[in-house]
PDB file of N, CA and C in Angstrom:
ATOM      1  N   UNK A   1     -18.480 -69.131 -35.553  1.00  0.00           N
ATOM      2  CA  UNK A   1     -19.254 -67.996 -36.041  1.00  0.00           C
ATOM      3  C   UNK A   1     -18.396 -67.165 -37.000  1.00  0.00           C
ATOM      4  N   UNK A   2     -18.508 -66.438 -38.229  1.00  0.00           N
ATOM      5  CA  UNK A   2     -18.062 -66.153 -39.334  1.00  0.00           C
ATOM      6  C   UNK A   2     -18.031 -64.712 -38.665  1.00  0.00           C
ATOM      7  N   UNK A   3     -16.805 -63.679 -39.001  1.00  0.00           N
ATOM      8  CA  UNK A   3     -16.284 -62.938 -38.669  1.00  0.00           C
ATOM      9  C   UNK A   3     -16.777 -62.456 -39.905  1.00  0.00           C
ATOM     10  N   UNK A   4     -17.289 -62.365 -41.174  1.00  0.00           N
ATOM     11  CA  UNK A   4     -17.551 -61.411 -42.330  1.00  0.00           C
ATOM     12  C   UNK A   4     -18.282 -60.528 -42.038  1.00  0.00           C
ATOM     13  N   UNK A   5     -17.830 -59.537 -42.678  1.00  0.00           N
ATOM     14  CA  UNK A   5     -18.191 -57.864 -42.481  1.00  0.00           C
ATOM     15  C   UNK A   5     -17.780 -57.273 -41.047  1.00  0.00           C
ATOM     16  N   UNK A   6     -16.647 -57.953 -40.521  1.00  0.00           N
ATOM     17  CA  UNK A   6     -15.826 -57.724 -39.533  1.00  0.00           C
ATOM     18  C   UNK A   6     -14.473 -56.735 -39.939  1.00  0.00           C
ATOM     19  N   UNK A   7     -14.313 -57.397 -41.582  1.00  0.00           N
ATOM     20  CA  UNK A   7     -13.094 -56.687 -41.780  1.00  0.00           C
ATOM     21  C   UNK A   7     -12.864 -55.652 -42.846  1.00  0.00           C
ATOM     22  N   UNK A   8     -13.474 -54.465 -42.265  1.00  0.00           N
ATOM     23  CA  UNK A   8     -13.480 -53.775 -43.355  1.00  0.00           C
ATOM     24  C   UNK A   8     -12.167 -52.944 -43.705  1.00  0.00           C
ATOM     25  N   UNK A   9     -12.367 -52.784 -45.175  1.00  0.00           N
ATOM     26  CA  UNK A   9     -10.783 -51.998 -45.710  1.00  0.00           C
ATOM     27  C   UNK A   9     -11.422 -50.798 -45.814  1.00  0.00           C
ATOM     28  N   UNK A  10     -10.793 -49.618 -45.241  1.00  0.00           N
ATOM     29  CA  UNK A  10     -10.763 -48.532 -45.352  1.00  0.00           C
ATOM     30  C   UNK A  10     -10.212 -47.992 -46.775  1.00  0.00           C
ATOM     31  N   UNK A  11     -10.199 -47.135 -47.520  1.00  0.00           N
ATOM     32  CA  UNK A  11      -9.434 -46.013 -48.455  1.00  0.00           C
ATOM     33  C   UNK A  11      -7.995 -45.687 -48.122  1.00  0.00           C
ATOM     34  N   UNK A  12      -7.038 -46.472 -48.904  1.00  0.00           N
ATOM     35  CA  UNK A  12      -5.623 -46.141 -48.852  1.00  0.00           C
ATOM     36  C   UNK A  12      -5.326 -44.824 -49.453  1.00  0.00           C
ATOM     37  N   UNK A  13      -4.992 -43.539 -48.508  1.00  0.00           N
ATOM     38  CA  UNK A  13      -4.611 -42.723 -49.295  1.00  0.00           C
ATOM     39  C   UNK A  13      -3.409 -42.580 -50.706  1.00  0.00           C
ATOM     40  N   UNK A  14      -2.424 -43.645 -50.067  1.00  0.00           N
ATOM     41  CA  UNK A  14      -1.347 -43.907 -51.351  1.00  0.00           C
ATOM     42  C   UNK A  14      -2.115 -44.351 -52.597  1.00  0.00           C
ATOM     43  N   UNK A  15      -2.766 -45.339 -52.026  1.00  0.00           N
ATOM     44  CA  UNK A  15      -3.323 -45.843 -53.161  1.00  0.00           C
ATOM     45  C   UNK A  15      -4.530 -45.470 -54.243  1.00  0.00           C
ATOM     46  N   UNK A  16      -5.444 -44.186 -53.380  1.00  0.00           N
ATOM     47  CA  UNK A  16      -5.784 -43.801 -54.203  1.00  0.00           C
ATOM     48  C   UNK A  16      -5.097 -42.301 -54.866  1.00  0.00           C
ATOM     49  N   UNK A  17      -3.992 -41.990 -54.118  1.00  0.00           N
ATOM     50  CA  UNK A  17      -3.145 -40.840 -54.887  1.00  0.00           C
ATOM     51  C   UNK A  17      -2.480 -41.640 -56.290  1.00  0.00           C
ATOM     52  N   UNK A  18      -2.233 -42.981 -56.361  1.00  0.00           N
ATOM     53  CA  UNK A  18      -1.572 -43.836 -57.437  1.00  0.00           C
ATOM     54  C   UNK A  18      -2.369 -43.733 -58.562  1.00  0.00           C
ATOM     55  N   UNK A  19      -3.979 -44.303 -57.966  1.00  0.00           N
ATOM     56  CA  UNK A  19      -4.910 -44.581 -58.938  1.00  0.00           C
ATOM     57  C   UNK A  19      -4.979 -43.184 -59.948  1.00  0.00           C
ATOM     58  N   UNK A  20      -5.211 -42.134 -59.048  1.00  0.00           N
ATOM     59  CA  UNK A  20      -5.770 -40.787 -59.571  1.00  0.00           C
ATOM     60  C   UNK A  20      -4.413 -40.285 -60.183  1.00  0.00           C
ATOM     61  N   UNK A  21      -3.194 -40.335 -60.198  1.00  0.00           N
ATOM     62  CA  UNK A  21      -2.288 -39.952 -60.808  1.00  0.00           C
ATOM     63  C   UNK A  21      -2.295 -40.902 -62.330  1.00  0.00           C
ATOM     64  N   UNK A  22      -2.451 -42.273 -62.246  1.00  0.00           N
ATOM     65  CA  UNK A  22      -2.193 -42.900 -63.242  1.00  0.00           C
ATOM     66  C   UNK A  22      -3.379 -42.364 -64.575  1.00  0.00           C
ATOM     67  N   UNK A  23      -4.308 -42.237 -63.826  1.00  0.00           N
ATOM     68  CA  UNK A  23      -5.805 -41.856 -64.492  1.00  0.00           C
ATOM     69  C   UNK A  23      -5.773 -40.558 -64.816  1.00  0.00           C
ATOM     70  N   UNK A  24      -5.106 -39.664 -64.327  1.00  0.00           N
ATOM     71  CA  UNK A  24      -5.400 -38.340 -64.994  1.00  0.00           C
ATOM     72  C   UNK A  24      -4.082 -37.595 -65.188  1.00  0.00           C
ATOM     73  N   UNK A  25      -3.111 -38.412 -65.963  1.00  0.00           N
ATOM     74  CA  UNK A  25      -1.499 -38.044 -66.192  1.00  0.00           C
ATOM     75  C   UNK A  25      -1.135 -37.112 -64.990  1.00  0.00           C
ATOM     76  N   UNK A  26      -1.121 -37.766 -63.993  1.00  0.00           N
ATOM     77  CA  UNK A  26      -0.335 -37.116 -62.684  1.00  0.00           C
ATOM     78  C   UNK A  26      -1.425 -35.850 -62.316  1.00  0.00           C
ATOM     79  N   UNK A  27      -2.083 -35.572 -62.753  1.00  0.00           N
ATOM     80  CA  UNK A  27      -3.851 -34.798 -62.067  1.00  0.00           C
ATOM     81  C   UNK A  27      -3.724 -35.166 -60.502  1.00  0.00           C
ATOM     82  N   UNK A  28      -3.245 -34.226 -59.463  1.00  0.00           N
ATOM     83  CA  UNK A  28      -3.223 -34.377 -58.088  1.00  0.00           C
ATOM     84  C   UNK A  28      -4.641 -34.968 -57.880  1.00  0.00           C
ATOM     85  N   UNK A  29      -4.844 -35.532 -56.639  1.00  0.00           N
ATOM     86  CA  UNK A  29      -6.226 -35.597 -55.932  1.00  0.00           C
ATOM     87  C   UNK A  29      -6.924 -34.496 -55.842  1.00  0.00           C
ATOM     88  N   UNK A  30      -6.294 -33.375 -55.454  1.00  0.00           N
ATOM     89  CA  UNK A  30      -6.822 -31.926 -54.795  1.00  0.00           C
ATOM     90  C   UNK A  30      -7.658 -31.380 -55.922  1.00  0.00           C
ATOM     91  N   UNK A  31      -7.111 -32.284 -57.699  1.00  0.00           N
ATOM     92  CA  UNK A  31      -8.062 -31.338 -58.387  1.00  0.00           C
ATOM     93  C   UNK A  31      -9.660 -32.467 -58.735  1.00  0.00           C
ATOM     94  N   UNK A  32      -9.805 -33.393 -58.086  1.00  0.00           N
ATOM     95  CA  UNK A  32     -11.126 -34.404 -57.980  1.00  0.00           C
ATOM     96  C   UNK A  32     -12.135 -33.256 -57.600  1.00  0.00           C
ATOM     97  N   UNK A  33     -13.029 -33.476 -58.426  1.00  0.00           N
ATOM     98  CA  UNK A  33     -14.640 -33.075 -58.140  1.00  0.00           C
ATOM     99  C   UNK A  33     -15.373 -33.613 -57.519  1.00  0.00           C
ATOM    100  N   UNK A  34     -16.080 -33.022 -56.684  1.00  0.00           N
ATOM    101  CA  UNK A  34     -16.804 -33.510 -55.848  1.00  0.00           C
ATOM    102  C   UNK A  34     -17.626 -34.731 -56.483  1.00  0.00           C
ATOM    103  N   UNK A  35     -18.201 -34.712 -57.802  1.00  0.00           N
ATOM    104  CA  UNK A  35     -18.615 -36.331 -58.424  1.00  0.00           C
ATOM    105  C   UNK A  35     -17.141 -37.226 -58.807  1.00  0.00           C
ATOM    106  N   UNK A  36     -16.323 -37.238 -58.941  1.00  0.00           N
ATOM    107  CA  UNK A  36     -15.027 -37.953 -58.568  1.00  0.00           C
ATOM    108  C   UNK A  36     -14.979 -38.256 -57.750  1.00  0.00           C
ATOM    109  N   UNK A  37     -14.666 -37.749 -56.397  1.00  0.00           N
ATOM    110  CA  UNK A  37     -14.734 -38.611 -55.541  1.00  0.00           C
ATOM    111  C   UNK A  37     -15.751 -39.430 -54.434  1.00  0.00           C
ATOM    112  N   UNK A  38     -16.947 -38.932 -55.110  1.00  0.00           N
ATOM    113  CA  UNK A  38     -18.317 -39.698 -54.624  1.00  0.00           C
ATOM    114  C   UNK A  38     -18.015 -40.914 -55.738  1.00  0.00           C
ATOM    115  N   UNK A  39     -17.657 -40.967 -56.909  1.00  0.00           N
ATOM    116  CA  UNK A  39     -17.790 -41.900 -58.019  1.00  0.00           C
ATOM    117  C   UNK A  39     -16.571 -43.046 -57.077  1.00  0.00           C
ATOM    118  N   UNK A  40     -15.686 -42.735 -57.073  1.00  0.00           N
ATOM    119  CA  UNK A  40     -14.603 -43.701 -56.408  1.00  0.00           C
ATOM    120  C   UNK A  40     -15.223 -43.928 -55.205  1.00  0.00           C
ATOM    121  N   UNK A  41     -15.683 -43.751 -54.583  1.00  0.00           N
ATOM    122  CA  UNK A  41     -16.156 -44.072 -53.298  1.00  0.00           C
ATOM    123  C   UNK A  41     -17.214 -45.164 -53.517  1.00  0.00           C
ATOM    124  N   UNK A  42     -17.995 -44.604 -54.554  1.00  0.00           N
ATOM    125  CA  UNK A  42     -18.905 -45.917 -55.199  1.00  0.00           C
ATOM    126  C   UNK A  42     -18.563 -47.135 -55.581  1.00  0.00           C
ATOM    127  N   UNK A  43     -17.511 -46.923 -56.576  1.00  0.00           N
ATOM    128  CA  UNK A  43     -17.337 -48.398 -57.762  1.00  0.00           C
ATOM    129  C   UNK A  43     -16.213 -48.680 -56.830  1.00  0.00           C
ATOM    130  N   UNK A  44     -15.255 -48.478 -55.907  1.00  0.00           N
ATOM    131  CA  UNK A  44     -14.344 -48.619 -55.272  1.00  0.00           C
ATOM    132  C   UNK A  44     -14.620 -49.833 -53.924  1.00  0.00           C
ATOM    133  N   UNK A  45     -14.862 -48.970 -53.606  1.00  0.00           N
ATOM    134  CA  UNK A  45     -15.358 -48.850 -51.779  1.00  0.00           C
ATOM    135  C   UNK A  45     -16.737 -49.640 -50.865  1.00  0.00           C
ATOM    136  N   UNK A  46     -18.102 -49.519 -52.194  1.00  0.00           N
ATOM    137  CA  UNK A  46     -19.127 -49.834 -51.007  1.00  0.00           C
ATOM    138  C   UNK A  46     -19.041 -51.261 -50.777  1.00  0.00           C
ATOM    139  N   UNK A  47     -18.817 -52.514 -51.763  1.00  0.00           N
ATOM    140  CA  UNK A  47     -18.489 -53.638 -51.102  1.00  0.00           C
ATOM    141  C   UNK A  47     -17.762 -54.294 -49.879  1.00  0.00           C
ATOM    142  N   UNK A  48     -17.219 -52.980 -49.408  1.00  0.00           N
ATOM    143  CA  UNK A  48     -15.970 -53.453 -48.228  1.00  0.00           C
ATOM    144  C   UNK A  48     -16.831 -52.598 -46.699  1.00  0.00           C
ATOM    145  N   UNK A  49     -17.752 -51.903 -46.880  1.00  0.00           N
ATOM    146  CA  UNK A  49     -18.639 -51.354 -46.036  1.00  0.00           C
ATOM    147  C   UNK A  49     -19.454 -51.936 -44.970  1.00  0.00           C
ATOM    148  N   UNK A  50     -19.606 -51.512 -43.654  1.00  0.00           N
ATOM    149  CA  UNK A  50     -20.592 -51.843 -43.165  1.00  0.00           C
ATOM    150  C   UNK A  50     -22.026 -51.451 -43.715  1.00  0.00           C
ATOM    151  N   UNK A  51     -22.924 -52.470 -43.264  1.00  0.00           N
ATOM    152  CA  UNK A  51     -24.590 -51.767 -43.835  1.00  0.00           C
ATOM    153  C   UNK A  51     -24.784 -50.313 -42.971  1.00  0.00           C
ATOM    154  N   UNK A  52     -23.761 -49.938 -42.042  1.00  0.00           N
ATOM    155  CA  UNK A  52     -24.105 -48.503 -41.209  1.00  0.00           C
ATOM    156  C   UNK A  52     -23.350 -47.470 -42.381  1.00  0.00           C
ATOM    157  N   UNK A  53     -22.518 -47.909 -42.777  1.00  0.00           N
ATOM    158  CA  UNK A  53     -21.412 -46.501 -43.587  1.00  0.00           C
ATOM    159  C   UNK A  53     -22.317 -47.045 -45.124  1.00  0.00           C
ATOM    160  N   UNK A  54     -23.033 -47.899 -45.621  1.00  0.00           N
ATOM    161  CA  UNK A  54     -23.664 -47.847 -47.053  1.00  0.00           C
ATOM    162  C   UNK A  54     -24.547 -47.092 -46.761  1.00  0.00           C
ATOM    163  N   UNK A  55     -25.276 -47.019 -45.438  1.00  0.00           N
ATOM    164  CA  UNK A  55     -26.930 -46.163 -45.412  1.00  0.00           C
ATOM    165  C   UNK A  55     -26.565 -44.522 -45.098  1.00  0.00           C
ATOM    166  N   UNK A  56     -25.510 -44.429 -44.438  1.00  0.00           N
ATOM    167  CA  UNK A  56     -24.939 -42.782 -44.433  1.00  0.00           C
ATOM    168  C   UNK A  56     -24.622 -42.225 -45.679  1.00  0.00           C
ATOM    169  N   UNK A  57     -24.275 -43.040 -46.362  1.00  0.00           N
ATOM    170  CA  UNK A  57     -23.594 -42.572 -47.620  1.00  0.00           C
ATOM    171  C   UNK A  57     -24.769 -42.508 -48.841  1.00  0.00           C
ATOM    172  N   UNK A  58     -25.764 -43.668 -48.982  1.00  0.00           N
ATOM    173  CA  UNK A  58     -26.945 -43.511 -49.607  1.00  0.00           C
ATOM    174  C   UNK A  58     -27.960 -42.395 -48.654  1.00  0.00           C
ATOM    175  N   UNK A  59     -27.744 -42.085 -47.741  1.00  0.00           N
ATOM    176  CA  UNK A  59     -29.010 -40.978 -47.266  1.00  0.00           C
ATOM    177  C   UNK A  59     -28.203 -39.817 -46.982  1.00  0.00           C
ATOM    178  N   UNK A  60     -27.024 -39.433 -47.234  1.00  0.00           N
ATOM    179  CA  UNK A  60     -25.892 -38.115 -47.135  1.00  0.00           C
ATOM    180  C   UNK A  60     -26.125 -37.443 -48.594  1.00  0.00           C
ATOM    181  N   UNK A  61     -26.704 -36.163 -48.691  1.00  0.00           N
ATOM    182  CA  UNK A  61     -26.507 -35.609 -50.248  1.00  0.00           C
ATOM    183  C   UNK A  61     -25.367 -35.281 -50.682  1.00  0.00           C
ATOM    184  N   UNK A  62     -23.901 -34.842 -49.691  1.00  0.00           N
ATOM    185  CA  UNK A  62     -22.653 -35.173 -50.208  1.00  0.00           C
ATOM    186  C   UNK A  62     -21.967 -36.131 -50.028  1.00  0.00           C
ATOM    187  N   UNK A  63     -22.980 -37.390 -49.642  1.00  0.00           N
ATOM    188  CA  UNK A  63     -22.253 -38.710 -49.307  1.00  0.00           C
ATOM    189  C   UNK A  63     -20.940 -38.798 -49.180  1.00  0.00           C
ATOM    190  N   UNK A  64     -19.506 -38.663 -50.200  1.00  0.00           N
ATOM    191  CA  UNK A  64     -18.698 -38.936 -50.168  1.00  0.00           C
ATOM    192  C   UNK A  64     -17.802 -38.115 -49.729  1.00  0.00           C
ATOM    193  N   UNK A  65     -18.312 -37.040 -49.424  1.00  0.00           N
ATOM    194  CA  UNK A  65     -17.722 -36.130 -48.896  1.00  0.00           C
ATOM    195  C   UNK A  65     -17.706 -35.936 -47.395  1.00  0.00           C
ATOM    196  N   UNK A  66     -19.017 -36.428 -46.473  1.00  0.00           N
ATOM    197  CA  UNK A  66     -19.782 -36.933 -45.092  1.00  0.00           C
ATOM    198  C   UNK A  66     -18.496 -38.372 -45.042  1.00  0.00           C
ATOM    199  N   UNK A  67     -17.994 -39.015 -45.914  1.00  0.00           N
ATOM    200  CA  UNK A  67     -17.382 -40.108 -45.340  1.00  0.00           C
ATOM    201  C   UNK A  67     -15.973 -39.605 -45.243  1.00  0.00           C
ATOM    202  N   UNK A  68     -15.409 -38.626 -46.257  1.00  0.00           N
ATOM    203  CA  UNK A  68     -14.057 -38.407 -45.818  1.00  0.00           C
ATOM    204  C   UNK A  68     -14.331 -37.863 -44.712  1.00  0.00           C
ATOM    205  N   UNK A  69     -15.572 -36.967 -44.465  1.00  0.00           N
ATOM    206  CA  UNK A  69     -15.178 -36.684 -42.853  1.00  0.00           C
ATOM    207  C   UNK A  69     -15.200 -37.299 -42.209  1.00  0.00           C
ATOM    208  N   UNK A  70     -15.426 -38.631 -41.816  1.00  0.00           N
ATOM    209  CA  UNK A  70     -15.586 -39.576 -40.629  1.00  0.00           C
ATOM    210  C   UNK A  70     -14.250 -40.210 -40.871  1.00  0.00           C
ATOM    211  N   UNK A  71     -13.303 -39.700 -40.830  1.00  0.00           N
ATOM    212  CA  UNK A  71     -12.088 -40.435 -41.355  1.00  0.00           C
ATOM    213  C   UNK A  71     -11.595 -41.129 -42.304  1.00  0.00           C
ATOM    214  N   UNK A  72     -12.532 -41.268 -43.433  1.00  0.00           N
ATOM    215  CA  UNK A  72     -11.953 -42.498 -44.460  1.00  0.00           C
ATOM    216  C   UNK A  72     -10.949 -41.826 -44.920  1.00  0.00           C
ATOM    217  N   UNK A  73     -10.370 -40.700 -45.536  1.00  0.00           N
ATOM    218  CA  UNK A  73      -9.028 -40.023 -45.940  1.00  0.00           C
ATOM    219  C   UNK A  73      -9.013 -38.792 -44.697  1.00  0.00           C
ATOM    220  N   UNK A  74      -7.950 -38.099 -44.524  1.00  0.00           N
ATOM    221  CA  UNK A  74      -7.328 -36.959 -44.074  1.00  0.00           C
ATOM    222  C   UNK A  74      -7.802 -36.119 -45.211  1.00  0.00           C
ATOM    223  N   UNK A  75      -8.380 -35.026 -44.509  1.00  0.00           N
ATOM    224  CA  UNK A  75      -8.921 -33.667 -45.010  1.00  0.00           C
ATOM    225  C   UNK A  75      -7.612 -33.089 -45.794  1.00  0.00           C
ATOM    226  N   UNK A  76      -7.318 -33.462 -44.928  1.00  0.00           N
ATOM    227  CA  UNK A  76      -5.693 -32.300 -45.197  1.00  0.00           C
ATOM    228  C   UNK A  76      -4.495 -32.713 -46.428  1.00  0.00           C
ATOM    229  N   UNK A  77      -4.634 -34.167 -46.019  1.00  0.00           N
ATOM    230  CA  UNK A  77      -4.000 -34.953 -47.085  1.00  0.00           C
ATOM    231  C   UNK A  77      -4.600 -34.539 -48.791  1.00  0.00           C
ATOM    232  N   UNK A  78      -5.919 -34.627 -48.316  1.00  0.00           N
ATOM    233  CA  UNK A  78      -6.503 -34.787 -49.722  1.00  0.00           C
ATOM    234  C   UNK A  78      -6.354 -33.267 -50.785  1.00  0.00           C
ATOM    235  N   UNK A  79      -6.195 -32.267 -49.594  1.00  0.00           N
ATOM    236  CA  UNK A  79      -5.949 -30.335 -49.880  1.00  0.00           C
ATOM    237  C   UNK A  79      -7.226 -30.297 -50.786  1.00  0.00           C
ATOM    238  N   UNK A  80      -8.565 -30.720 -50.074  1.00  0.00           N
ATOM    239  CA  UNK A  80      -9.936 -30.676 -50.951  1.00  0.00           C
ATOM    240  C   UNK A  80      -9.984 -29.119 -50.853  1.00  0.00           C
ATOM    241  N   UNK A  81     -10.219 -28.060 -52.241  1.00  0.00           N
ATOM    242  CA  UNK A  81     -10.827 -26.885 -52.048  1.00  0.00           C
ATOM    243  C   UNK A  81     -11.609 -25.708 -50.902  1.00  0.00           C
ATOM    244  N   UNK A  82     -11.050 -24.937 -50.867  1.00  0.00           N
ATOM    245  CA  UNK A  82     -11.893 -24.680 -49.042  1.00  0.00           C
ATOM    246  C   UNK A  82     -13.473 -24.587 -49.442  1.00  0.00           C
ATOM    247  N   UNK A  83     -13.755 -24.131 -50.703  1.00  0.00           N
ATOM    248  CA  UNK A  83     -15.117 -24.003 -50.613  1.00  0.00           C
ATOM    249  C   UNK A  83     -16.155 -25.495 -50.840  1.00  0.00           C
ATOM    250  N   UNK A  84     -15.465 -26.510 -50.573  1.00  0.00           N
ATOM    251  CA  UNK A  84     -15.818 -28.129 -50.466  1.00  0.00           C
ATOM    252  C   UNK A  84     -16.156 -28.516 -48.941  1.00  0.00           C
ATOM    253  N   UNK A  85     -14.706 -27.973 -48.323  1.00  0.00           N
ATOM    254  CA  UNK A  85     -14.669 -28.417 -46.441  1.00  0.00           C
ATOM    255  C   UNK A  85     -15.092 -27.630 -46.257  1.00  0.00           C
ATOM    256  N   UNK A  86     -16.127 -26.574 -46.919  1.00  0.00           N
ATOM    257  CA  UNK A  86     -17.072 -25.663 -45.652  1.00  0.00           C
ATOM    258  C   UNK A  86     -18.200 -25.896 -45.852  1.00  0.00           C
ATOM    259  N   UNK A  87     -18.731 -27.007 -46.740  1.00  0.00           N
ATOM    260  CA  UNK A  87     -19.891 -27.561 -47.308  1.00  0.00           C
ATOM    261  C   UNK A  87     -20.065 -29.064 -46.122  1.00  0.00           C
ATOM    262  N   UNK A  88     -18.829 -29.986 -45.498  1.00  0.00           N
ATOM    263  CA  UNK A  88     -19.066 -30.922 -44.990  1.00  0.00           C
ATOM    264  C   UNK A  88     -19.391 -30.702 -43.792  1.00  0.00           C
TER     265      UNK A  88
END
């Protein structure tokens, strides 16, 4: 029996602090907009998803913001704006 969609990859915080530094001449994460990081979460991320975390995220109006809270990054790591984490 095939173990696919068993193994999902989560969001490397290194790796997307790499991406977002290379992309916006060293531009911290902390300064991503809320459509930034719904956009990376999109073209990034939904292929590696369960069909439970694609339908939260398509029926969430801050989708990507509802998934960092379920753990995909550290709140804290990311130093998202306070007036962002009082919206999730």
């Amino acid at each position: 029996m095939s173990q696919k969609g068993r193994n999902i990859t989560k969001p490397n915080f290194l790796e997307v602090y790499k991406e977002s530094s290379s992309r916006n001449n060293d531009k911290e994460i902390r300064d991503w907009s809320v459509h930034e990081v719904n956009e990376y979460l999109q073209t990034h991320l939904k292929e590696s998803w369960t069909s439970r975390e694609v339908k939260i995220f398509e029926e969430n109006k801050m989708s990507g913001l509802y998934l960092l809270h379920t753990n995909f990054w550290d709140l804290k790591q990311m130093k998202l704006p306070e007036e962002i984490v009082d919206q999730i």
